[in-house]
C-alpha atoms as a PDB file:
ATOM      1  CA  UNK A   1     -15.126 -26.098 -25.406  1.00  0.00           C
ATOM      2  CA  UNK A   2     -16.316 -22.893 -23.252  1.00  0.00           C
ATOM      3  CA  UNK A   3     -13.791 -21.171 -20.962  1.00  0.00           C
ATOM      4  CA  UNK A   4     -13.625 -22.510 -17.463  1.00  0.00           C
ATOM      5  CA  UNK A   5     -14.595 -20.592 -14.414  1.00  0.00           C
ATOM      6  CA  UNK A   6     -13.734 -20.485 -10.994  1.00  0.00           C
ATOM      7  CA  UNK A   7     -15.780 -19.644  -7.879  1.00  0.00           C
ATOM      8  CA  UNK A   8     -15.949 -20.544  -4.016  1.00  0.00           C
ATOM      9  CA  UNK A   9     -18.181 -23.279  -2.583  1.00  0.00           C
ATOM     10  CA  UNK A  10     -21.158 -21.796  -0.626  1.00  0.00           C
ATOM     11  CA  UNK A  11     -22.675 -24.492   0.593  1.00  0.00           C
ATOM     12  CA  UNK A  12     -23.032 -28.410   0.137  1.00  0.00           C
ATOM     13  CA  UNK A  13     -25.164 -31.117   1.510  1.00  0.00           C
ATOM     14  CA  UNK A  14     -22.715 -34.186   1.199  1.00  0.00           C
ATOM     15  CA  UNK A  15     -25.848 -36.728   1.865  1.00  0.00           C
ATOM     16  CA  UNK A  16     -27.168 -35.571  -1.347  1.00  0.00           C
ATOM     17  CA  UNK A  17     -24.462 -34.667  -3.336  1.00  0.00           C
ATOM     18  CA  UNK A  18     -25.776 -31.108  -4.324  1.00  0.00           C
ATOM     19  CA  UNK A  19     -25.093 -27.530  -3.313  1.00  0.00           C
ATOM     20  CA  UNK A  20     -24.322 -24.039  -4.667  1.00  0.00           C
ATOM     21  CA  UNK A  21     -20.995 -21.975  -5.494  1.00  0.00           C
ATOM     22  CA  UNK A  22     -20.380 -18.304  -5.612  1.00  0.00           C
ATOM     23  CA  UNK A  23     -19.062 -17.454  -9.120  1.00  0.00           C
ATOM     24  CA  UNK A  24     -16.135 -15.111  -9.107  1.00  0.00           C
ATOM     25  CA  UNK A  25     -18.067 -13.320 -12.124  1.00  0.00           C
ATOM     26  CA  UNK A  26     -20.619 -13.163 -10.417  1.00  0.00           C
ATOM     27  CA  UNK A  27     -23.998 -14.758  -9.045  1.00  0.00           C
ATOM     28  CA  UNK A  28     -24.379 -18.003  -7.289  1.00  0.00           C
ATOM     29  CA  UNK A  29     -25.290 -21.214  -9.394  1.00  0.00           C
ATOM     30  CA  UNK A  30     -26.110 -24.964  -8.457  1.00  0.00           C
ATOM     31  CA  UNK A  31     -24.027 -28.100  -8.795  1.00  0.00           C
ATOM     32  CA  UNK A  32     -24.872 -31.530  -8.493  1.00  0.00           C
ATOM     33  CA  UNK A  33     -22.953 -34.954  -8.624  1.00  0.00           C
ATOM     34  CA  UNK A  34     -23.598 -34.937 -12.640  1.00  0.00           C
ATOM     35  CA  UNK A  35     -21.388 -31.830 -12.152  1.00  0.00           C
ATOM     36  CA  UNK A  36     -18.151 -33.678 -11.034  1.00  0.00           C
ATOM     37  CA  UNK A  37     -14.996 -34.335 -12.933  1.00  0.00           C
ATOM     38  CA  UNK A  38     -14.423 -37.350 -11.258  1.00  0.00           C
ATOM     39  CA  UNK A  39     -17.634 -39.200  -9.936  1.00  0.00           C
ATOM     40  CA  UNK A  40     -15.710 -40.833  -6.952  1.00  0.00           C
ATOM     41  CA  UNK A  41     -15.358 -37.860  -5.156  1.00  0.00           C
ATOM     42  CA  UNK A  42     -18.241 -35.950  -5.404  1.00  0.00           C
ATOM     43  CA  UNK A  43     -17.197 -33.924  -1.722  1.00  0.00           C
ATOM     44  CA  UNK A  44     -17.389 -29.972  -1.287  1.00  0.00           C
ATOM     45  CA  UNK A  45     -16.246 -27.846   1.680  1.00  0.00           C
ATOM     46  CA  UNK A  46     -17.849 -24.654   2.085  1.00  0.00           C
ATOM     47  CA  UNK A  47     -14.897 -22.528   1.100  1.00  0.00           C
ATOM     48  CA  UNK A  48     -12.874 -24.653  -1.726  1.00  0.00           C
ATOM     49  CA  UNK A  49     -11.970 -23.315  -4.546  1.00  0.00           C
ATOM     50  CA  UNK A  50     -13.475 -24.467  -7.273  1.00  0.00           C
ATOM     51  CA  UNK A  51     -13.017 -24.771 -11.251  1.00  0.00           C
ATOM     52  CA  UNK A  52     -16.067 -25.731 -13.364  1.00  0.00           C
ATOM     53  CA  UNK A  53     -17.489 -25.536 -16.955  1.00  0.00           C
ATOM     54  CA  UNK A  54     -21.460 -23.750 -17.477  1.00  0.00           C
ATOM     55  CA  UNK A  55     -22.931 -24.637 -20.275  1.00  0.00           C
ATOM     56  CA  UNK A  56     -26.152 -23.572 -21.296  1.00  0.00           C
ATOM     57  CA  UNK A  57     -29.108 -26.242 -22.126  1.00  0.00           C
ATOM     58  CA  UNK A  58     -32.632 -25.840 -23.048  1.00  0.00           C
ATOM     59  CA  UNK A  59     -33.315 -26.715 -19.559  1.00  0.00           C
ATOM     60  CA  UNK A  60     -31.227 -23.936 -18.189  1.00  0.00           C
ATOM     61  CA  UNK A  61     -28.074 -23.606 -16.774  1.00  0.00           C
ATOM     62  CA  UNK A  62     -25.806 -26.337 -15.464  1.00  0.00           C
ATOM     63  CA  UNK A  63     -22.169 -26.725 -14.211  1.00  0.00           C
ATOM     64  CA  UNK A  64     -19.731 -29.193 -15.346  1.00  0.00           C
ATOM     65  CA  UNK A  65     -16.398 -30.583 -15.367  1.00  0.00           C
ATOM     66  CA  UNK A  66     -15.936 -29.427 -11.705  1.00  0.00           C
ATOM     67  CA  UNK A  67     -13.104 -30.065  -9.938  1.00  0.00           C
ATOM     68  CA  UNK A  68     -11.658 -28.641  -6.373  1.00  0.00           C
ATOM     69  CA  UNK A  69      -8.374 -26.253  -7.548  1.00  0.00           C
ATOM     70  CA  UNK A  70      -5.353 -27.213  -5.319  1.00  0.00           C
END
C-alpha cells in the first residue's frame, strides 16, 4: 500500500462533498466524497488536519483513504 500523507484542508463545499487540501509535500490536490475513509462523514473544515492516500490512475491523480487526524 503507498505511504500516507498528511496536509491541511483549504477549502470545502459541504453541499457537494468536494474541495481541495494543501499537501505538506507540497502542491494542492482535490478530494471528493469517493475520497473518505468513512462515507458517513464526508465533512471538512478549512484548517483540519488531514491524512490521506494518492494513488495514481490512468485518469490522474486521486486521494484516498482520507480521514481528519485528531
Amino acid at each position: 500500500m503507498p505511504d500516507r500523507e498528511t496536509g491541511t484542508v483549504k477549502w470545502f463545499d459541504a453541499s457537494r462533498s468536494y474541495g481541495y487540501v494543501t499537501r505538506d509535500q507540497g502542491g494542492v490536490i482535490y478530494v471528493s466524497y469517493n475520497s473518505f475513509r468513512d462515507k458517513d462523514s464526508c465533512f471538512l473544515v478549512i484548517g483540519s488536519r488531514v491524512e490521506f492516500v494518492v494513488v495514481s490512475t490512468d485518469a490522474g491523480t486521486s486521494v484516498q483513504d482520507l480521514t481528519v487526524i485528531e
